[in-house]
PDB file of N, CA and C in Angstrom:
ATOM      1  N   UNK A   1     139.456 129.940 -18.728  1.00  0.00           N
ATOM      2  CA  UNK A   1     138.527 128.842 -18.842  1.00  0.00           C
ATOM      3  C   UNK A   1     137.923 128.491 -17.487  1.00  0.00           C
ATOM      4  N   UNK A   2     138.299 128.813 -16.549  1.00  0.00           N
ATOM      5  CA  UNK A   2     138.284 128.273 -15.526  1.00  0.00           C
ATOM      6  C   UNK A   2     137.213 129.182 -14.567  1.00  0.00           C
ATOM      7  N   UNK A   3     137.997 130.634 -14.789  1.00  0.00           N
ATOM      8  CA  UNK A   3     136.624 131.538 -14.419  1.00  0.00           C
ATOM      9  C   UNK A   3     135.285 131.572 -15.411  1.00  0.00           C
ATOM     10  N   UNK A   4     135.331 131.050 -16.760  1.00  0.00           N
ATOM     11  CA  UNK A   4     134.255 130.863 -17.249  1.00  0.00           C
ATOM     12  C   UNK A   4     133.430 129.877 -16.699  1.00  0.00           C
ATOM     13  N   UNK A   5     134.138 128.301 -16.373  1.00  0.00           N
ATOM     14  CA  UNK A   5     133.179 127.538 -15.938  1.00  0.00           C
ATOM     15  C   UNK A   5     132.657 127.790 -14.694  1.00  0.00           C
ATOM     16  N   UNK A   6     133.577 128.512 -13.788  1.00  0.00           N
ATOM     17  CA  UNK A   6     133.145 129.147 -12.206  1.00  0.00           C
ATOM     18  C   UNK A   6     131.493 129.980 -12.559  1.00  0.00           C
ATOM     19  N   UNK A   7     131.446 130.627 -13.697  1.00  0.00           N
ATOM     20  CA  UNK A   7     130.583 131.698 -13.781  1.00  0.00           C
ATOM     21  C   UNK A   7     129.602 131.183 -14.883  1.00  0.00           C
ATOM     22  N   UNK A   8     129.439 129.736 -15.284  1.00  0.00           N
ATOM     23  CA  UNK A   8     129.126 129.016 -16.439  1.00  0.00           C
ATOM     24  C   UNK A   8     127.409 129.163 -16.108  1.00  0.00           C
ATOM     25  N   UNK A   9     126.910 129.323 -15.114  1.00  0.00           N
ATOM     26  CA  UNK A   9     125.361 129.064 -14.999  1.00  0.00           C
ATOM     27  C   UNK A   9     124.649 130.405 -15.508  1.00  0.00           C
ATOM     28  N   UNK A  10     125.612 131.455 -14.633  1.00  0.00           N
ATOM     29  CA  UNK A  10     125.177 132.779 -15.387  1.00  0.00           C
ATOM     30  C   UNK A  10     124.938 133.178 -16.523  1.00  0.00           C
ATOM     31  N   UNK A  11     125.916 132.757 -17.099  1.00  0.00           N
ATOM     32  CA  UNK A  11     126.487 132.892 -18.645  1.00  0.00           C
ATOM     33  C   UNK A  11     125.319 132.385 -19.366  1.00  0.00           C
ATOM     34  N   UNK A  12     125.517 131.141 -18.485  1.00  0.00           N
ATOM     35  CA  UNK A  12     124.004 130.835 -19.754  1.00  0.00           C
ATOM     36  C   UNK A  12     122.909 130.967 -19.491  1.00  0.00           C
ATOM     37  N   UNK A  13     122.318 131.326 -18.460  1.00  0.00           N
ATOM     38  CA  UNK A  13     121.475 132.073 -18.215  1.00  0.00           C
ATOM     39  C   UNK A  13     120.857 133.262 -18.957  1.00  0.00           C
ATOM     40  N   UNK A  14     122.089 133.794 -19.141  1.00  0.00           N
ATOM     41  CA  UNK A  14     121.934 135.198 -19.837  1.00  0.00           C
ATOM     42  C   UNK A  14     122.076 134.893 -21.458  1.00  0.00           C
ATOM     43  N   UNK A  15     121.631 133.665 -22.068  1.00  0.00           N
ATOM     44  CA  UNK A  15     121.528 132.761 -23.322  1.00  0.00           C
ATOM     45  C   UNK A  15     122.781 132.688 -24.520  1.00  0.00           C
ATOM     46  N   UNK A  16     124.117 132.918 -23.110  1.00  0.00           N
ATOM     47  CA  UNK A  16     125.382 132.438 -23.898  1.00  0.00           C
ATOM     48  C   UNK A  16     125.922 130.762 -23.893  1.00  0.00           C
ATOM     49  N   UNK A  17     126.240 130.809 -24.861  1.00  0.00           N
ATOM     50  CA  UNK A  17     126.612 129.400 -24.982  1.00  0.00           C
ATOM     51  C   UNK A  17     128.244 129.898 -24.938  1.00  0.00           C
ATOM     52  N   UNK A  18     129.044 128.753 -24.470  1.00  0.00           N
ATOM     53  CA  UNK A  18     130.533 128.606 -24.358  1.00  0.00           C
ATOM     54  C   UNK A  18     131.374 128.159 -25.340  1.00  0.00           C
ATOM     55  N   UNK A  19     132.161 128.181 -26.170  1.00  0.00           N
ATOM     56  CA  UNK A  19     132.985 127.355 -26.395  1.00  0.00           C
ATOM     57  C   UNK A  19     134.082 127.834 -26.295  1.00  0.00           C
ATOM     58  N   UNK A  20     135.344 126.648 -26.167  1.00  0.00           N
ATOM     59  CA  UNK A  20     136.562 127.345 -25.933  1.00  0.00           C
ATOM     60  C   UNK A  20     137.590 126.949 -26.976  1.00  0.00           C
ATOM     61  N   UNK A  21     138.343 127.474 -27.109  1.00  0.00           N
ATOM     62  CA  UNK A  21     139.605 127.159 -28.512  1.00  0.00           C
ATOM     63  C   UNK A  21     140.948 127.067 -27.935  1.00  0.00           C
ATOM     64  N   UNK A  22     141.724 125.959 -27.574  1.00  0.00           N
ATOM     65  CA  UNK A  22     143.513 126.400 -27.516  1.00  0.00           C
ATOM     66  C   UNK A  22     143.840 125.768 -28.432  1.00  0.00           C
ATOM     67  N   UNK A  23     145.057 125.996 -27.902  1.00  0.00           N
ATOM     68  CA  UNK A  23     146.676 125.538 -29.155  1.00  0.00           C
ATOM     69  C   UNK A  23     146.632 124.109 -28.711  1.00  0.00           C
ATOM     70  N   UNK A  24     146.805 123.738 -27.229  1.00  0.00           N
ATOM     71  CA  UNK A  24     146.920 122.709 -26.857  1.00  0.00           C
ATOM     72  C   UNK A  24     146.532 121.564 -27.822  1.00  0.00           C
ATOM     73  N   UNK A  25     147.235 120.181 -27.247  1.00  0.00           N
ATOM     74  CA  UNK A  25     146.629 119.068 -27.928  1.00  0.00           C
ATOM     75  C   UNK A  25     145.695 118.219 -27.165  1.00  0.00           C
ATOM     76  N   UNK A  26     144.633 117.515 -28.018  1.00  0.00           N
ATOM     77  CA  UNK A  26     143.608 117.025 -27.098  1.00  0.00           C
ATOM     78  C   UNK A  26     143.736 116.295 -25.622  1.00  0.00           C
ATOM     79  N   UNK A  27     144.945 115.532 -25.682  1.00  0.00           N
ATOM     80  CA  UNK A  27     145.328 114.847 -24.408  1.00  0.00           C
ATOM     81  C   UNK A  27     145.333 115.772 -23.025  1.00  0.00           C
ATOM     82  N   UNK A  28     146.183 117.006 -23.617  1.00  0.00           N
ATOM     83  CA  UNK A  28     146.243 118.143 -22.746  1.00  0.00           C
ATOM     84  C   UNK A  28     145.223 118.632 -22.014  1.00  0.00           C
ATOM     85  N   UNK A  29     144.163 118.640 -23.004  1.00  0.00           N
ATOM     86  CA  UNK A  29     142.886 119.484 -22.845  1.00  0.00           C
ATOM     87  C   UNK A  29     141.760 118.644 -21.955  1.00  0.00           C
ATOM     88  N   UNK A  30     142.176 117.064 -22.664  1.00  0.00           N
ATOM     89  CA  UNK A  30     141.324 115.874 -21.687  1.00  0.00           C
ATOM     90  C   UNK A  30     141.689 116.516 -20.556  1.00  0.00           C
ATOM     91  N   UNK A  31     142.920 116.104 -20.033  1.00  0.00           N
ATOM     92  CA  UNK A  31     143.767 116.200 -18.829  1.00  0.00           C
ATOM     93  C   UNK A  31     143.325 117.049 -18.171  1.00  0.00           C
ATOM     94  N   UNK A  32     143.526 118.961 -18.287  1.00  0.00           N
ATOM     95  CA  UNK A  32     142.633 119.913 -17.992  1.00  0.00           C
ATOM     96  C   UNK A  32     141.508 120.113 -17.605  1.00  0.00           C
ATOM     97  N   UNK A  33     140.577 119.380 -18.512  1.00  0.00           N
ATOM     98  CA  UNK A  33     139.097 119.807 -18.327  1.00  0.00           C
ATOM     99  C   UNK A  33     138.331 118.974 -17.220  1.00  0.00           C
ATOM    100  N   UNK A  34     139.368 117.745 -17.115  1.00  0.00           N
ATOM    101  CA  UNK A  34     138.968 116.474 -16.009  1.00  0.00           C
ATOM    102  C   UNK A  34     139.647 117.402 -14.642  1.00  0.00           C
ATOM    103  N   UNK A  35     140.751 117.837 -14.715  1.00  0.00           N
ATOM    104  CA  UNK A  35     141.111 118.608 -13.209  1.00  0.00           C
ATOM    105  C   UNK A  35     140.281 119.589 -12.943  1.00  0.00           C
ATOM    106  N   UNK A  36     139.844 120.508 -13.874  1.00  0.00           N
ATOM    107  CA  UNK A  36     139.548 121.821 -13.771  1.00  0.00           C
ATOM    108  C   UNK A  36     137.568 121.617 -13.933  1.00  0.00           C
ATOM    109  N   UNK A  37     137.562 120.213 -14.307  1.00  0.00           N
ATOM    110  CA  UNK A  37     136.043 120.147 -14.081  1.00  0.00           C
ATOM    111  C   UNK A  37     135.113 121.723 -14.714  1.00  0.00           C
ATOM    112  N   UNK A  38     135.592 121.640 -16.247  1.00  0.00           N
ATOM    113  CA  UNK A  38     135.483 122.281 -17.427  1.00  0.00           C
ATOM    114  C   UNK A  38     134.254 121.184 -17.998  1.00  0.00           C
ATOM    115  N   UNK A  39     132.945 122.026 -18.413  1.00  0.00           N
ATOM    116  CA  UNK A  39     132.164 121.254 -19.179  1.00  0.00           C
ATOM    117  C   UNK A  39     131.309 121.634 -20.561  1.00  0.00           C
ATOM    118  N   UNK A  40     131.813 122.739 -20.114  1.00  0.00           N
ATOM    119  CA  UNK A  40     131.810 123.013 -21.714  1.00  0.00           C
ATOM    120  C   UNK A  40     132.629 122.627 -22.887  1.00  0.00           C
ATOM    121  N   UNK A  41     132.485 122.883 -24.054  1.00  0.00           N
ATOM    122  CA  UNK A  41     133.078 122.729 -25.084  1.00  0.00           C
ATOM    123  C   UNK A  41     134.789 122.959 -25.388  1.00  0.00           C
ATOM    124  N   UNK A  42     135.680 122.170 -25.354  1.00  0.00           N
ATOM    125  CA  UNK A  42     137.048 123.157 -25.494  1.00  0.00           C
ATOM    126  C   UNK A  42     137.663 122.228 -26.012  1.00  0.00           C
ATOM    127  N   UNK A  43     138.199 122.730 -27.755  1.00  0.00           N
ATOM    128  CA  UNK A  43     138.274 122.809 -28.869  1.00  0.00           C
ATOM    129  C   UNK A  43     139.819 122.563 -28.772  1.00  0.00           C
ATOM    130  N   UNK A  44     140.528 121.644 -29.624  1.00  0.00           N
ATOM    131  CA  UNK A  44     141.835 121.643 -30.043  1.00  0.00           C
ATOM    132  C   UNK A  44     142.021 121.943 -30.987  1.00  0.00           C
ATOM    133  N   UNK A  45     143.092 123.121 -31.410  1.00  0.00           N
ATOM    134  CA  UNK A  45     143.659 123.635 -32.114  1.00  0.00           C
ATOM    135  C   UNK A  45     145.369 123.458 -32.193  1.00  0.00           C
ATOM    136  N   UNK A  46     145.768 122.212 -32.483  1.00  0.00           N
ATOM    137  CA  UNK A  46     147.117 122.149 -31.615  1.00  0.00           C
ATOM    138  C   UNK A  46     148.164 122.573 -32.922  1.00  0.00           C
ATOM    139  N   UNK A  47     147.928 122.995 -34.661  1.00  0.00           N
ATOM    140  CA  UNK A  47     148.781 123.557 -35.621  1.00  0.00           C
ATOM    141  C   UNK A  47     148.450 125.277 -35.362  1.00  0.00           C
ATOM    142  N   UNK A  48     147.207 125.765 -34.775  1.00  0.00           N
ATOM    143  CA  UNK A  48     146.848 127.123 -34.243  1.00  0.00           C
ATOM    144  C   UNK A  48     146.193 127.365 -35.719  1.00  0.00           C
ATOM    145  N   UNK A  49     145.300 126.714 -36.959  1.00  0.00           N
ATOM    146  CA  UNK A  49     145.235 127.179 -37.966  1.00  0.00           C
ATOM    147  C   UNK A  49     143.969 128.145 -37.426  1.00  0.00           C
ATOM    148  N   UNK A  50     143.152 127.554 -36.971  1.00  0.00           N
ATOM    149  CA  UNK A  50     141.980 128.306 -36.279  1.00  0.00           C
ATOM    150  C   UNK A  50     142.456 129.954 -35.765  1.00  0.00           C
ATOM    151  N   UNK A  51     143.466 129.703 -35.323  1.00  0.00           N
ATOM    152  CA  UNK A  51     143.732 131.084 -34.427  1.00  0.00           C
ATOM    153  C   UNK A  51     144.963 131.690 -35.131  1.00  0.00           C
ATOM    154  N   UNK A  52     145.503 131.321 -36.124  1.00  0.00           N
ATOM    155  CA  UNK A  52     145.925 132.394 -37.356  1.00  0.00           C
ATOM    156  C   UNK A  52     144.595 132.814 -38.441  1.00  0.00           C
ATOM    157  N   UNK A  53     143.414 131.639 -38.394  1.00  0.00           N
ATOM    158  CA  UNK A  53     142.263 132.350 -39.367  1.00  0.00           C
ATOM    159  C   UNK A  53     141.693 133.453 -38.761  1.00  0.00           C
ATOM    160  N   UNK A  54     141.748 133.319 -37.257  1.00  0.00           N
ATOM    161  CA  UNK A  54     141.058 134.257 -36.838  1.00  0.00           C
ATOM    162  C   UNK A  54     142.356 135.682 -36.487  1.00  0.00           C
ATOM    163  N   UNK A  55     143.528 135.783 -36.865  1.00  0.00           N
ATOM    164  CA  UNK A  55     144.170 136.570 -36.376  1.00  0.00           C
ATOM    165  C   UNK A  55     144.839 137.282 -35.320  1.00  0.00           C
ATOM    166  N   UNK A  56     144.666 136.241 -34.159  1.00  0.00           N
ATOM    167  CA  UNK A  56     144.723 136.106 -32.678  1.00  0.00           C
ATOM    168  C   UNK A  56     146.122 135.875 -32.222  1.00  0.00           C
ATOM    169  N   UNK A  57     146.858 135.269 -33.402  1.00  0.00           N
ATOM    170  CA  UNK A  57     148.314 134.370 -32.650  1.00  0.00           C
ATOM    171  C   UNK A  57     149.571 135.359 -32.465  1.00  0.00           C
ATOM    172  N   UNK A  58     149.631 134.885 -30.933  1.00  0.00           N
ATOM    173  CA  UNK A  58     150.884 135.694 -29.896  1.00  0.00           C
ATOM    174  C   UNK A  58     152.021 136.049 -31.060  1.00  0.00           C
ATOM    175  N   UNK A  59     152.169 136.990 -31.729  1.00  0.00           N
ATOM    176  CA  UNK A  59     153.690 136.581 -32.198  1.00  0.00           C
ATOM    177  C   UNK A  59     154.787 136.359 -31.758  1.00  0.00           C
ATOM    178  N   UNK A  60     154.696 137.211 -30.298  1.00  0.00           N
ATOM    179  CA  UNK A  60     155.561 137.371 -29.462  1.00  0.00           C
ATOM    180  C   UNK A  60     156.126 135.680 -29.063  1.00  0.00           C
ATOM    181  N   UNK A  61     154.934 134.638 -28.792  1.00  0.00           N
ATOM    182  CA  UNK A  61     154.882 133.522 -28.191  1.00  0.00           C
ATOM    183  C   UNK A  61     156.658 132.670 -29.170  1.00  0.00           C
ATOM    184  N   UNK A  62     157.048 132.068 -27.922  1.00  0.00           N
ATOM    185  CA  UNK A  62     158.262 131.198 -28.331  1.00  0.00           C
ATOM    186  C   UNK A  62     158.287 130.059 -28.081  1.00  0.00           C
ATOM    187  N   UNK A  63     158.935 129.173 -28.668  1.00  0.00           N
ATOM    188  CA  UNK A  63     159.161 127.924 -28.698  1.00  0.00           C
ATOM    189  C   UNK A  63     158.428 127.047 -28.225  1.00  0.00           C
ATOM    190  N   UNK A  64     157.798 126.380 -26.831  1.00  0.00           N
ATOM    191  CA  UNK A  64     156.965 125.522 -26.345  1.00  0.00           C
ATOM    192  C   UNK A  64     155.500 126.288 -26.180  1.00  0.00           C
ATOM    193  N   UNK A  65     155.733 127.466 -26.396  1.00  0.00           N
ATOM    194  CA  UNK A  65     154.108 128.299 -26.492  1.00  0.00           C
ATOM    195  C   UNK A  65     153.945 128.778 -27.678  1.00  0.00           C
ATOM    196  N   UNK A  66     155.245 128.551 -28.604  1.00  0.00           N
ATOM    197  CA  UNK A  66     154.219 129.243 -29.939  1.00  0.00           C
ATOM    198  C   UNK A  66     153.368 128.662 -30.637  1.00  0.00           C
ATOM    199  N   UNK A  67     152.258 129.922 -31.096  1.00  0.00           N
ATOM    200  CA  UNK A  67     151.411 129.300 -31.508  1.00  0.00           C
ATOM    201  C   UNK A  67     149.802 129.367 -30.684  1.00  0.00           C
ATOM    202  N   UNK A  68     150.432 129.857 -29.559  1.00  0.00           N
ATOM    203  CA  UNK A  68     148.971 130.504 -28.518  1.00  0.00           C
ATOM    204  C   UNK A  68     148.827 131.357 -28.869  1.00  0.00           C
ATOM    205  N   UNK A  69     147.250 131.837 -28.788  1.00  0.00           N
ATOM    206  CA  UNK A  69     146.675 132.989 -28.944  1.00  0.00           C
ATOM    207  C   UNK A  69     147.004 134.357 -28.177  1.00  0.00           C
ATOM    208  N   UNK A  70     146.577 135.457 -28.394  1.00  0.00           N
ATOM    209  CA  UNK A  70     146.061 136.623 -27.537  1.00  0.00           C
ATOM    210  C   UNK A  70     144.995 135.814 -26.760  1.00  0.00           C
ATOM    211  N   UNK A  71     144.687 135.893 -25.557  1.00  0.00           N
ATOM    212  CA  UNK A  71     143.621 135.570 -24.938  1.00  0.00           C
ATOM    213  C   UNK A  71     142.646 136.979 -25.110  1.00  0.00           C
ATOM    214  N   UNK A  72     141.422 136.342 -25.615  1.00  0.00           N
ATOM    215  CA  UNK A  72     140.265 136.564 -26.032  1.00  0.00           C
ATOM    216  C   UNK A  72     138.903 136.150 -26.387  1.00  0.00           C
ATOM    217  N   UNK A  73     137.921 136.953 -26.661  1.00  0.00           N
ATOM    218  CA  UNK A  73     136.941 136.776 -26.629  1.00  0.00           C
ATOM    219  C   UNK A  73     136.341 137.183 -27.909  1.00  0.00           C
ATOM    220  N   UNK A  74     135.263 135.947 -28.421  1.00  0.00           N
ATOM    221  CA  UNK A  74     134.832 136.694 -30.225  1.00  0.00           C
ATOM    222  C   UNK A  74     133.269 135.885 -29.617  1.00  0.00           C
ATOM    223  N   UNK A  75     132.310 136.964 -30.201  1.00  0.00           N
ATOM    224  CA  UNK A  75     130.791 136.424 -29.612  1.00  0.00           C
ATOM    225  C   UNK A  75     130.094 136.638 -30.864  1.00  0.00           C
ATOM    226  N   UNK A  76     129.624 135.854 -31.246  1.00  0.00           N
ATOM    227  CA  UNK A  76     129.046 134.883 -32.267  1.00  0.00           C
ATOM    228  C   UNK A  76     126.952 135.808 -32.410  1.00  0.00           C
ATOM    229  N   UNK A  77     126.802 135.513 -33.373  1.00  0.00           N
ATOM    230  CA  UNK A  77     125.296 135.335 -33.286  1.00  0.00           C
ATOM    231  C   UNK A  77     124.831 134.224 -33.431  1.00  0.00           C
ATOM    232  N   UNK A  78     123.776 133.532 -33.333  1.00  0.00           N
ATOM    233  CA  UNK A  78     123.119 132.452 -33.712  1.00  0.00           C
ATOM    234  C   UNK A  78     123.499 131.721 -35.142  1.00  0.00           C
ATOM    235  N   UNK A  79     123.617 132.888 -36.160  1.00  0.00           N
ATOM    236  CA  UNK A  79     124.182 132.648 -37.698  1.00  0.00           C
ATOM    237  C   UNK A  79     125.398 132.182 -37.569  1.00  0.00           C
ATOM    238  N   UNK A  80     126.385 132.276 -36.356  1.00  0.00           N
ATOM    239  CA  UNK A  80     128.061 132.381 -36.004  1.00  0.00           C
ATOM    240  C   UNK A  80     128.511 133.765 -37.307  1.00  0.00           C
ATOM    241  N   UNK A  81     127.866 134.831 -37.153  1.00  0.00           N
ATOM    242  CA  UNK A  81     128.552 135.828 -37.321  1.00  0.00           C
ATOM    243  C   UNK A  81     129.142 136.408 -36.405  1.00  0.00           C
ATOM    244  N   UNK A  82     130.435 136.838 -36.195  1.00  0.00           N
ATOM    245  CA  UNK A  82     131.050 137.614 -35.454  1.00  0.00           C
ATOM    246  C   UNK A  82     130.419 139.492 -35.015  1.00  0.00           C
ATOM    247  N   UNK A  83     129.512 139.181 -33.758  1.00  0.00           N
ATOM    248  CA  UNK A  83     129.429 140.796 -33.140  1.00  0.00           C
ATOM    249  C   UNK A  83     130.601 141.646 -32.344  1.00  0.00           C
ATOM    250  N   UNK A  84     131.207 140.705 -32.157  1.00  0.00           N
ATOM    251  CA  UNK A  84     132.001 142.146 -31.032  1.00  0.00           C
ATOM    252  C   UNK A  84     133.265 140.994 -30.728  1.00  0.00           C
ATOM    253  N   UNK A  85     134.170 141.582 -30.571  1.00  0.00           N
ATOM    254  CA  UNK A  85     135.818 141.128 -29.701  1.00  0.00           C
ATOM    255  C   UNK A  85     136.190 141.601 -28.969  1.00  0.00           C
ATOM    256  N   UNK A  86     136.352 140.590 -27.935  1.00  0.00           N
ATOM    257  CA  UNK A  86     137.022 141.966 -26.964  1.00  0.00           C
ATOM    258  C   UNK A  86     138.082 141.010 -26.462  1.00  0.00           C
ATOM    259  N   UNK A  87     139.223 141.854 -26.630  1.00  0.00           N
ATOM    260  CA  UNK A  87     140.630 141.453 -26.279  1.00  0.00           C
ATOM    261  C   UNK A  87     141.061 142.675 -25.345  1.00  0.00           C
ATOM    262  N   UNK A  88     142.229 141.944 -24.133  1.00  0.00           N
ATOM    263  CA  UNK A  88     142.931 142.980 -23.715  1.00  0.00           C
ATOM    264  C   UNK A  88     144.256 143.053 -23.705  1.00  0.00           C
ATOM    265  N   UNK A  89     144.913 143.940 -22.959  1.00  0.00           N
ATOM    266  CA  UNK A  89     146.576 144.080 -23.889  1.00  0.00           C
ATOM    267  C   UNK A  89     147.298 142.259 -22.989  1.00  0.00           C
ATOM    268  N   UNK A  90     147.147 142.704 -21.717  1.00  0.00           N
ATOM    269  CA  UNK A  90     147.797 141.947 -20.974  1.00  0.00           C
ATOM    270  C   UNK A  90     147.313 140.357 -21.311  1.00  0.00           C
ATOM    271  N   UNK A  91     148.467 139.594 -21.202  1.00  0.00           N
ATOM    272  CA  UNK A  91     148.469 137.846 -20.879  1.00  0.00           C
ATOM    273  C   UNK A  91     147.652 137.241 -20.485  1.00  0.00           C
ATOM    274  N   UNK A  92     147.711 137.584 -18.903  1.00  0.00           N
ATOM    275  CA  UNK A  92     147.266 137.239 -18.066  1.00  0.00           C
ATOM    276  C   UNK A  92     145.438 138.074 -17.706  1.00  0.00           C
ATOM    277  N   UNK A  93     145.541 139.104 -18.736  1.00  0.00           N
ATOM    278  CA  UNK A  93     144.215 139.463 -18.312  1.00  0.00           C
ATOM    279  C   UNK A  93     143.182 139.125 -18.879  1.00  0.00           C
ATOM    280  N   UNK A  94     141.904 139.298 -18.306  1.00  0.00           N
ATOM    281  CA  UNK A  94     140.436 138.320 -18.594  1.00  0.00           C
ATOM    282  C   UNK A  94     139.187 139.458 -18.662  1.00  0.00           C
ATOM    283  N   UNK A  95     138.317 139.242 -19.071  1.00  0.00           N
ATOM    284  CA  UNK A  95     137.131 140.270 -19.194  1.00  0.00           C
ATOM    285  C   UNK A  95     136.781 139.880 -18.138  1.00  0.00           C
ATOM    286  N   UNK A  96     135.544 140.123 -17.673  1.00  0.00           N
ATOM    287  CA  UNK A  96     134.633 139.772 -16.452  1.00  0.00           C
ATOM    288  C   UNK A  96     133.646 139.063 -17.051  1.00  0.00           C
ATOM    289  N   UNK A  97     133.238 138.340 -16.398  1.00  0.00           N
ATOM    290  CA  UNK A  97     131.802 137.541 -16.689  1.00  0.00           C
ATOM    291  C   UNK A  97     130.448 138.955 -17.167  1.00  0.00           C
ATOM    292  N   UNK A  98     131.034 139.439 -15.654  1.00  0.00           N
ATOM    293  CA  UNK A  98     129.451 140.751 -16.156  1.00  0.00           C
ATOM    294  C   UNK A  98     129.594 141.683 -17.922  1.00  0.00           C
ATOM    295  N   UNK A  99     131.023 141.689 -17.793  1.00  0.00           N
ATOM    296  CA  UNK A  99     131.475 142.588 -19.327  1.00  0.00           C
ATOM    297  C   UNK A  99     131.284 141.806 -20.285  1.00  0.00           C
ATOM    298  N   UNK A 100     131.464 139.984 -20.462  1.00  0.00           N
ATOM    299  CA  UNK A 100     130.897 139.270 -21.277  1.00  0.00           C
ATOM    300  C   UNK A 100     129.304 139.559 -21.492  1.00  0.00           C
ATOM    301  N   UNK A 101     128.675 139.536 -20.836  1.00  0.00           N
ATOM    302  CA  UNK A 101     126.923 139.546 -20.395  1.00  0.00           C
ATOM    303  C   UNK A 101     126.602 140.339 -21.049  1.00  0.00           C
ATOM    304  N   UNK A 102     127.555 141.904 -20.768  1.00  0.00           N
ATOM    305  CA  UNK A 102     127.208 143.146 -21.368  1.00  0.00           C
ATOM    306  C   UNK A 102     127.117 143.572 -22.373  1.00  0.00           C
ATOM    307  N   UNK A 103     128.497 143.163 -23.029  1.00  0.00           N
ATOM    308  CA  UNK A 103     128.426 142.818 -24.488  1.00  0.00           C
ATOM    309  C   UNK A 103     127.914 142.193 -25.389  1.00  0.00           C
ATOM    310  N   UNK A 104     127.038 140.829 -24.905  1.00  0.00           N
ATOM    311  CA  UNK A 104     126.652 139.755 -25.568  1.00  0.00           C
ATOM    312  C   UNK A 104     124.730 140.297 -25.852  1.00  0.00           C
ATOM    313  N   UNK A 105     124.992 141.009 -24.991  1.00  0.00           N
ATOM    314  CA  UNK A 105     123.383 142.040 -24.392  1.00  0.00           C
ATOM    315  C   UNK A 105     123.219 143.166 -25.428  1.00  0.00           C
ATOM    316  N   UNK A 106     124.090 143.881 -25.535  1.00  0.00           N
ATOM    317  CA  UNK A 106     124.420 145.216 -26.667  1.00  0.00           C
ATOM    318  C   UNK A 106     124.276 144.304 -27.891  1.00  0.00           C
ATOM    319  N   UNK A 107     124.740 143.259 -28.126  1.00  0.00           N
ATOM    320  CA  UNK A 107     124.888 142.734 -29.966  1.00  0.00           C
ATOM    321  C   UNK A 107     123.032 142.162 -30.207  1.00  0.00           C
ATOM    322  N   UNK A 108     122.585 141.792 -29.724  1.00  0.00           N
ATOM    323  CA  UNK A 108     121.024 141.658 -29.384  1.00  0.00           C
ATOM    324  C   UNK A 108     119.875 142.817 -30.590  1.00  0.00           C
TER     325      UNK A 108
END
């Protein structure tokens, strides 16, 4: 979230809009988005129904994290049909802003 909002002018530049989805609960997310000076959209999902509809949830995840997603990416058309996902294996890993761009460019 954080490298998204770092890279947020580009993004939309290139006529993506943001939104974001956690598990978290809204207080959390207040809390977050006021430190992290997040201004886009970011969505509470704190039962994860959103992110079992979408098929995303860690199974692996335990006890105070279950219920988080795979970190990922699902890019929308204008209709909010789903063009493209891109997930990677690792936790901790993130697409790039430019590989967002790229992709969001190809579904066009």
């Amino acid at each position: 979230m954080v490298q998204l909002q770092r890279d947020l002018k580009s993004i939309e530049d290139a006529g993506i809009q943001v939104i974001g989805i956690s598990y978290d609960e809204p207080a959390v997310l207040g809390q977050f988005t006021g430190k992290m000076k997040i201004t886009f959209p970011l969505l509470s999902d704190p039962e994860s129904r959103t992110i079992d509809a979408y098929h995303v949830r860690n199974e692996a995840a335990r006890g105070r994290i279950a219920g988080v997603p795979d970190p990922g990416t699902f890019l929308l058309d204008r209709k909010g049909v789903i063009r493209a996902k891109l997930f990677l294996e690792g936790y901790r890993d993130r697409h790039t802003t430019k590989a967002l761009i790229d992709a969001a460019r190809s579904i066009d």
